[in-house]
C-alpha atoms as a PDB file:
ATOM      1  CA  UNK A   1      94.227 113.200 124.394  1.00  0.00           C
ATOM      2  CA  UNK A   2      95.018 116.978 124.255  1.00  0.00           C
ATOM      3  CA  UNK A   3      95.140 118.743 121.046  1.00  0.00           C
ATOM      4  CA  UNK A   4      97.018 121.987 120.156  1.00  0.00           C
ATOM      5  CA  UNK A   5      95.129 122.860 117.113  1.00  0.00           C
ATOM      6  CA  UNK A   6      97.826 124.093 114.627  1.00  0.00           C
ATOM      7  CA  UNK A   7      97.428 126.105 111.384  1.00  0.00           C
ATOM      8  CA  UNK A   8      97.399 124.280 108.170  1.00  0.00           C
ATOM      9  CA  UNK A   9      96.775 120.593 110.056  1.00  0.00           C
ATOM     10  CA  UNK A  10      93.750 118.719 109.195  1.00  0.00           C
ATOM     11  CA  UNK A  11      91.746 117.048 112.184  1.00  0.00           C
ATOM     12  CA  UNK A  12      89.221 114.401 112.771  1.00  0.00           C
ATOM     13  CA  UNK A  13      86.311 116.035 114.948  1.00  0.00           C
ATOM     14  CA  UNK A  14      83.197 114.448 116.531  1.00  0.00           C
ATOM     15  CA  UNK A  15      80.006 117.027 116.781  1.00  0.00           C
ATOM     16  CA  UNK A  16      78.545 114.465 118.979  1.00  0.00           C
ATOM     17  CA  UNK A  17      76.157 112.445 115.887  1.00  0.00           C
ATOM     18  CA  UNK A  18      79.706 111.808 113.370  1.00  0.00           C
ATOM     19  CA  UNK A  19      83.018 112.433 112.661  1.00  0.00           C
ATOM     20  CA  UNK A  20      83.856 114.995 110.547  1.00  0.00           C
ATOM     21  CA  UNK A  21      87.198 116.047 109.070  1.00  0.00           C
ATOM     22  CA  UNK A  22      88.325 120.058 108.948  1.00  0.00           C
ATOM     23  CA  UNK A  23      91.852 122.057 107.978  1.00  0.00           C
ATOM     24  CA  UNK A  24      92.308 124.892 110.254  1.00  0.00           C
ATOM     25  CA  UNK A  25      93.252 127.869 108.029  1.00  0.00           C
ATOM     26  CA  UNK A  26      93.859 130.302 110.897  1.00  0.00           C
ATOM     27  CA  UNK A  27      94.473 130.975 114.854  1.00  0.00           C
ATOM     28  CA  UNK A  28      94.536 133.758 116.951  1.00  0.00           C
ATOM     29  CA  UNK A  29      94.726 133.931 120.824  1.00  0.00           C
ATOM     30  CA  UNK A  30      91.052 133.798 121.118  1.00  0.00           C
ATOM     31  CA  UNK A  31      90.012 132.775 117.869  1.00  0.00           C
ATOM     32  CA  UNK A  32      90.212 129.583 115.168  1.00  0.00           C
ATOM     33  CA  UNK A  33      89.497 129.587 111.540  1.00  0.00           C
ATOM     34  CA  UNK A  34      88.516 126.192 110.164  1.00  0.00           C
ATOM     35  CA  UNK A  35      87.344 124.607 107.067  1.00  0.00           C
ATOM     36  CA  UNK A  36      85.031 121.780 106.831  1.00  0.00           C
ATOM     37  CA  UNK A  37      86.440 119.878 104.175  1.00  0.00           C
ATOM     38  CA  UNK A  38      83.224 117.744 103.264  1.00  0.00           C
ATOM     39  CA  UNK A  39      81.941 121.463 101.868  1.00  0.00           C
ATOM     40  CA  UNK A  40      84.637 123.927 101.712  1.00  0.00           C
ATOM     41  CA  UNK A  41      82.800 126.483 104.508  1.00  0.00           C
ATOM     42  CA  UNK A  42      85.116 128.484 106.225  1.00  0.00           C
ATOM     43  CA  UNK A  43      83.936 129.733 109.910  1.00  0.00           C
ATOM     44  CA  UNK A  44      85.469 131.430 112.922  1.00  0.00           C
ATOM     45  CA  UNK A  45      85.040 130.163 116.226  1.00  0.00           C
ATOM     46  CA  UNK A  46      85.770 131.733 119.714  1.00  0.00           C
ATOM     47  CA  UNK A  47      88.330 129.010 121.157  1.00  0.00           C
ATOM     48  CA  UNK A  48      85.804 129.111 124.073  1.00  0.00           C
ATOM     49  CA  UNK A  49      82.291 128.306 121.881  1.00  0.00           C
ATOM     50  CA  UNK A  50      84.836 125.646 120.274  1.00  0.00           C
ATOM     51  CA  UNK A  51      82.536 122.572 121.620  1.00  0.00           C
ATOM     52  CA  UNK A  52      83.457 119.801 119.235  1.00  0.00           C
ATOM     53  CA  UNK A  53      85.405 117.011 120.649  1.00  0.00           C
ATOM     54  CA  UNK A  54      88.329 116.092 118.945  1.00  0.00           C
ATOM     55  CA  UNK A  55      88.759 112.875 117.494  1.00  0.00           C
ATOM     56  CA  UNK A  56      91.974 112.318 116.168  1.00  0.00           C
ATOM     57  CA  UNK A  57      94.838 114.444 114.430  1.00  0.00           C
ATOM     58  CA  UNK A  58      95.134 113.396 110.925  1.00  0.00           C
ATOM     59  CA  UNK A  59      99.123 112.173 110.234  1.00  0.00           C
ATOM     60  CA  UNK A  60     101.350 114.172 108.219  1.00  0.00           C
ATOM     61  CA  UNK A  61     101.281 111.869 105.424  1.00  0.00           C
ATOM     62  CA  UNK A  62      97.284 112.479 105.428  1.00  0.00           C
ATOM     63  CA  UNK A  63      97.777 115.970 105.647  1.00  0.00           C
ATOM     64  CA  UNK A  64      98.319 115.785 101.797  1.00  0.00           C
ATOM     65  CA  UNK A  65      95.083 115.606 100.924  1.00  0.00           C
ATOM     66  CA  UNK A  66      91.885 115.082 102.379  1.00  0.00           C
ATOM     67  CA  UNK A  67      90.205 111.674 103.096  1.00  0.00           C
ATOM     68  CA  UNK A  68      87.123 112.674 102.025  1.00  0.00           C
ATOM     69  CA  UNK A  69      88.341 113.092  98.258  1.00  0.00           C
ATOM     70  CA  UNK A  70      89.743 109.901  98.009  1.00  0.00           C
ATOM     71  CA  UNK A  71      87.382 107.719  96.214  1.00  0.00           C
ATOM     72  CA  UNK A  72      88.968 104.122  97.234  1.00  0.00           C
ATOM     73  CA  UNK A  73      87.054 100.407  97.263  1.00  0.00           C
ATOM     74  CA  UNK A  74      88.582  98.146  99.154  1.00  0.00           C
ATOM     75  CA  UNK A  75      88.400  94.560  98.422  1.00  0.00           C
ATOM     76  CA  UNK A  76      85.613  92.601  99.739  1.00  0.00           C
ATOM     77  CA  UNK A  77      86.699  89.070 100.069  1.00  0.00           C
ATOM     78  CA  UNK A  78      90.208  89.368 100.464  1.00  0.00           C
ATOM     79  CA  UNK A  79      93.007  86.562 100.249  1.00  0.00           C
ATOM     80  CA  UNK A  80      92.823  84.533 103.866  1.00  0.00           C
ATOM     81  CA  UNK A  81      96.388  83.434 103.545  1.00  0.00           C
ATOM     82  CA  UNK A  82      99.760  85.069 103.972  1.00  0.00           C
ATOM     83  CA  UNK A  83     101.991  85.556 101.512  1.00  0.00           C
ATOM     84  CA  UNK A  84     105.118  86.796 100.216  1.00  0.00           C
ATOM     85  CA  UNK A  85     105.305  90.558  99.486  1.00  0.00           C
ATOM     86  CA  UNK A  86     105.969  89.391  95.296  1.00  0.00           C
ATOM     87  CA  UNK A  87     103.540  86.758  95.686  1.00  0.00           C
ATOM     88  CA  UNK A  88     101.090  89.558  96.744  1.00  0.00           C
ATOM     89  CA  UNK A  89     102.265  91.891  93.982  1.00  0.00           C
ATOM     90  CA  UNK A  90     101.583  89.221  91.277  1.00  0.00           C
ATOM     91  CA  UNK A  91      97.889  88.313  93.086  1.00  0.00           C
ATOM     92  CA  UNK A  92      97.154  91.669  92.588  1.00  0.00           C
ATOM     93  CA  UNK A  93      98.455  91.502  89.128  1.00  0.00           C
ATOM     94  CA  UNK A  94      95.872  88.224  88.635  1.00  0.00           C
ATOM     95  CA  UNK A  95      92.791  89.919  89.914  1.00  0.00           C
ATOM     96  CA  UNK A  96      92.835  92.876  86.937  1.00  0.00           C
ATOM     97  CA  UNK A  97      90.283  95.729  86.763  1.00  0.00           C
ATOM     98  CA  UNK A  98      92.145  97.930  88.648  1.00  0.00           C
ATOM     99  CA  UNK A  99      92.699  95.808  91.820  1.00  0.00           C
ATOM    100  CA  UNK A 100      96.339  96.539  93.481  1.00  0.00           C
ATOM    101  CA  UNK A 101      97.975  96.663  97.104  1.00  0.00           C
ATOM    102  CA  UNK A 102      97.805  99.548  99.013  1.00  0.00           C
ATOM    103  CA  UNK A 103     100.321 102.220 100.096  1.00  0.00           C
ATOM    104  CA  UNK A 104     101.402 102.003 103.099  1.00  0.00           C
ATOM    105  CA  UNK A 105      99.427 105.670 103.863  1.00  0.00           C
ATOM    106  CA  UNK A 106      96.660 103.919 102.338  1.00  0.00           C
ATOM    107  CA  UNK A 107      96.568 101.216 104.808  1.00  0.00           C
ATOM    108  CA  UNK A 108      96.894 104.062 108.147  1.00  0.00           C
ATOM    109  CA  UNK A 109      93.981 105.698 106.165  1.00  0.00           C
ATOM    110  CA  UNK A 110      91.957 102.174 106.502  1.00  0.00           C
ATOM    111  CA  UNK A 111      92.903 101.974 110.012  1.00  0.00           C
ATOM    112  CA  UNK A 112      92.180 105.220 111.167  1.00  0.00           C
ATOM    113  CA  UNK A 113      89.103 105.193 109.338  1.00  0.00           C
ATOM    114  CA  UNK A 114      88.243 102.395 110.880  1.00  0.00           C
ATOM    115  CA  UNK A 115      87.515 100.187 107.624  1.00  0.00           C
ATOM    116  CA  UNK A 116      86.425  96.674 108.480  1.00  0.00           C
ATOM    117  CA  UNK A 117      87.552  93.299 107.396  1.00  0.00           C
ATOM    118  CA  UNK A 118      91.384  93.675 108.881  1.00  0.00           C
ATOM    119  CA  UNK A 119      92.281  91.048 110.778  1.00  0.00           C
ATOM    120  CA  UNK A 120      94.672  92.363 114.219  1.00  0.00           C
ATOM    121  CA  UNK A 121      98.065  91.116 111.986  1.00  0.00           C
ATOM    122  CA  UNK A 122     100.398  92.806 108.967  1.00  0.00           C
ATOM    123  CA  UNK A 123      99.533  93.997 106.091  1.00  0.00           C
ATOM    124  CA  UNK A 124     101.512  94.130 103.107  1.00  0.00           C
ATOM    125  CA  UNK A 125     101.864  97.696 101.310  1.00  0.00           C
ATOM    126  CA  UNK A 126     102.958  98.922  97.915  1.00  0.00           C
ATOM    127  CA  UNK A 127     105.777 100.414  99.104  1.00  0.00           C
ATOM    128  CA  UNK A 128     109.780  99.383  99.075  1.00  0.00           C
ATOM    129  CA  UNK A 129     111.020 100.203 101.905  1.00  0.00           C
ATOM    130  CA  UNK A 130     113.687 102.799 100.817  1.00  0.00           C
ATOM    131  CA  UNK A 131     116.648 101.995 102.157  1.00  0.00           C
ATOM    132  CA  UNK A 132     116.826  98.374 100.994  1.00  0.00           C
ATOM    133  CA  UNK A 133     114.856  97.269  97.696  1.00  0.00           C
ATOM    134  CA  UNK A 134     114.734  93.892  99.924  1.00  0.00           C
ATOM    135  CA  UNK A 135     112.277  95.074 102.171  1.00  0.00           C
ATOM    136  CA  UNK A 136     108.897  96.500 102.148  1.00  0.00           C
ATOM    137  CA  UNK A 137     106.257  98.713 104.320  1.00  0.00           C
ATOM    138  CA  UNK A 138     103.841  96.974 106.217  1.00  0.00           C
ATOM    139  CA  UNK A 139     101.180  98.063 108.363  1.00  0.00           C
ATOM    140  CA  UNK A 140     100.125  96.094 111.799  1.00  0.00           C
ATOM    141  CA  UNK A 141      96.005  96.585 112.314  1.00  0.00           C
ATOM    142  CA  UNK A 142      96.588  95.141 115.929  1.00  0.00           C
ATOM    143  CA  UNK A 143      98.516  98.607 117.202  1.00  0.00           C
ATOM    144  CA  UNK A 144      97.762 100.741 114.105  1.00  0.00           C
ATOM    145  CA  UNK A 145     102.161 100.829 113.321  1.00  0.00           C
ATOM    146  CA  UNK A 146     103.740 101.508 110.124  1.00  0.00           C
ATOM    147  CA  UNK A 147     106.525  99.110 109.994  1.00  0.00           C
ATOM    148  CA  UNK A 148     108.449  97.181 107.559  1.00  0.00           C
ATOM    149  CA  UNK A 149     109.999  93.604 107.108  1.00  0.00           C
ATOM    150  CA  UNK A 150     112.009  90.882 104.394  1.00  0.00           C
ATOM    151  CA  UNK A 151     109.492  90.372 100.822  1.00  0.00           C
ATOM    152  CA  UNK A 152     110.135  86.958 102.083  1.00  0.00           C
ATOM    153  CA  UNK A 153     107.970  87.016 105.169  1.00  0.00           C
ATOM    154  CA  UNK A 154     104.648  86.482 104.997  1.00  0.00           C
ATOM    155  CA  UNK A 155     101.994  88.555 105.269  1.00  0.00           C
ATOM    156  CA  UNK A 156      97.729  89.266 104.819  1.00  0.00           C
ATOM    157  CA  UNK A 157      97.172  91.384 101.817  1.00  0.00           C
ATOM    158  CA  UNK A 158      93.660  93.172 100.956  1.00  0.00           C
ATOM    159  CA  UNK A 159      93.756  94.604  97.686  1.00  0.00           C
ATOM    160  CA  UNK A 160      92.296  98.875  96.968  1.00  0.00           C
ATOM    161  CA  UNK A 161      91.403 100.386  93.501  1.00  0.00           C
ATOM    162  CA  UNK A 162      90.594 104.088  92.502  1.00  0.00           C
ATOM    163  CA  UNK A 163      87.164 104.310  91.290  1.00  0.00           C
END
């Protein structure tokens, strides 16, 4: 996929050993200015010594802040079994120490990040779906979609905490 690098996105590059995320601060017509956000350098590049590949673009709703400062854990042995999205809220609830469900940028984040233990199926999120209090965000690990469905249906849940 093409890329048009564009000022003040973040990016996932690969330098050929591992990904690594960077904010470009700056272009010009023959230049970029970019920030590796693991350590805060700034460099200039010549667009034509530019020889990472790139990876992905980072979403707009990751744009925020960077991946790299979120410390997240992800549950290890999550629930097998689908359930409904209050059901999943008061699991959550049940398991304490922090445990809860995920946003639903929280769950892109896992995907694009390529966290395992997902099965290809929904997801349940955190988040009401704001146009109905009836519905709520999911996220499908099969296509990597944001989507959203009844609190009746059921869904997999794997639980995150902040640590």
């Amino acid at each position: 996929m093409e890329y048009e690098l564009k000022q003040g996105r973040r990016y996932l590059i690969e330098d050929g050993k591992s990904l690594i995320e960077i904010k470009i601060l700056e272009t010009t017509e023959k230049a970029i200015k970019l920030k590796f956000c693991d350590t805060n350098i700034d460099q200039w590049y010549k667009k034509e010594n530019f020889k990472f590949s790139i990876f992905d673009e980072l979403p707009d709703i990751l744009n925020q802040k960077s991946i790299l400062e979120q410390k997240l854990e992800w549950e290890l042995f999550p629930a097998i079994k689908q359930m409904t999205w209050d059901g999943a809220i008061k699991y959550a609830d049940l398991s304490g120490e922090g445990w809860r469900l995920p946003t639903k940028n929280e769950l892109q984040l896992a995907y694009i990040s390529k966290i395992k233990g997902f099965m290809p199926d929904y997801y349940w999120s955190s988040d009401t779906y704001e146009y109905s209090k009836d519905y709520a965000w999911v996220y499908y690990f099969l296509l990597g979609k944001t989507d959203y469905c009844t609190k009746t249906s059921s869904k997999y849940l794997r639980l995150i905490r902040n640590i």
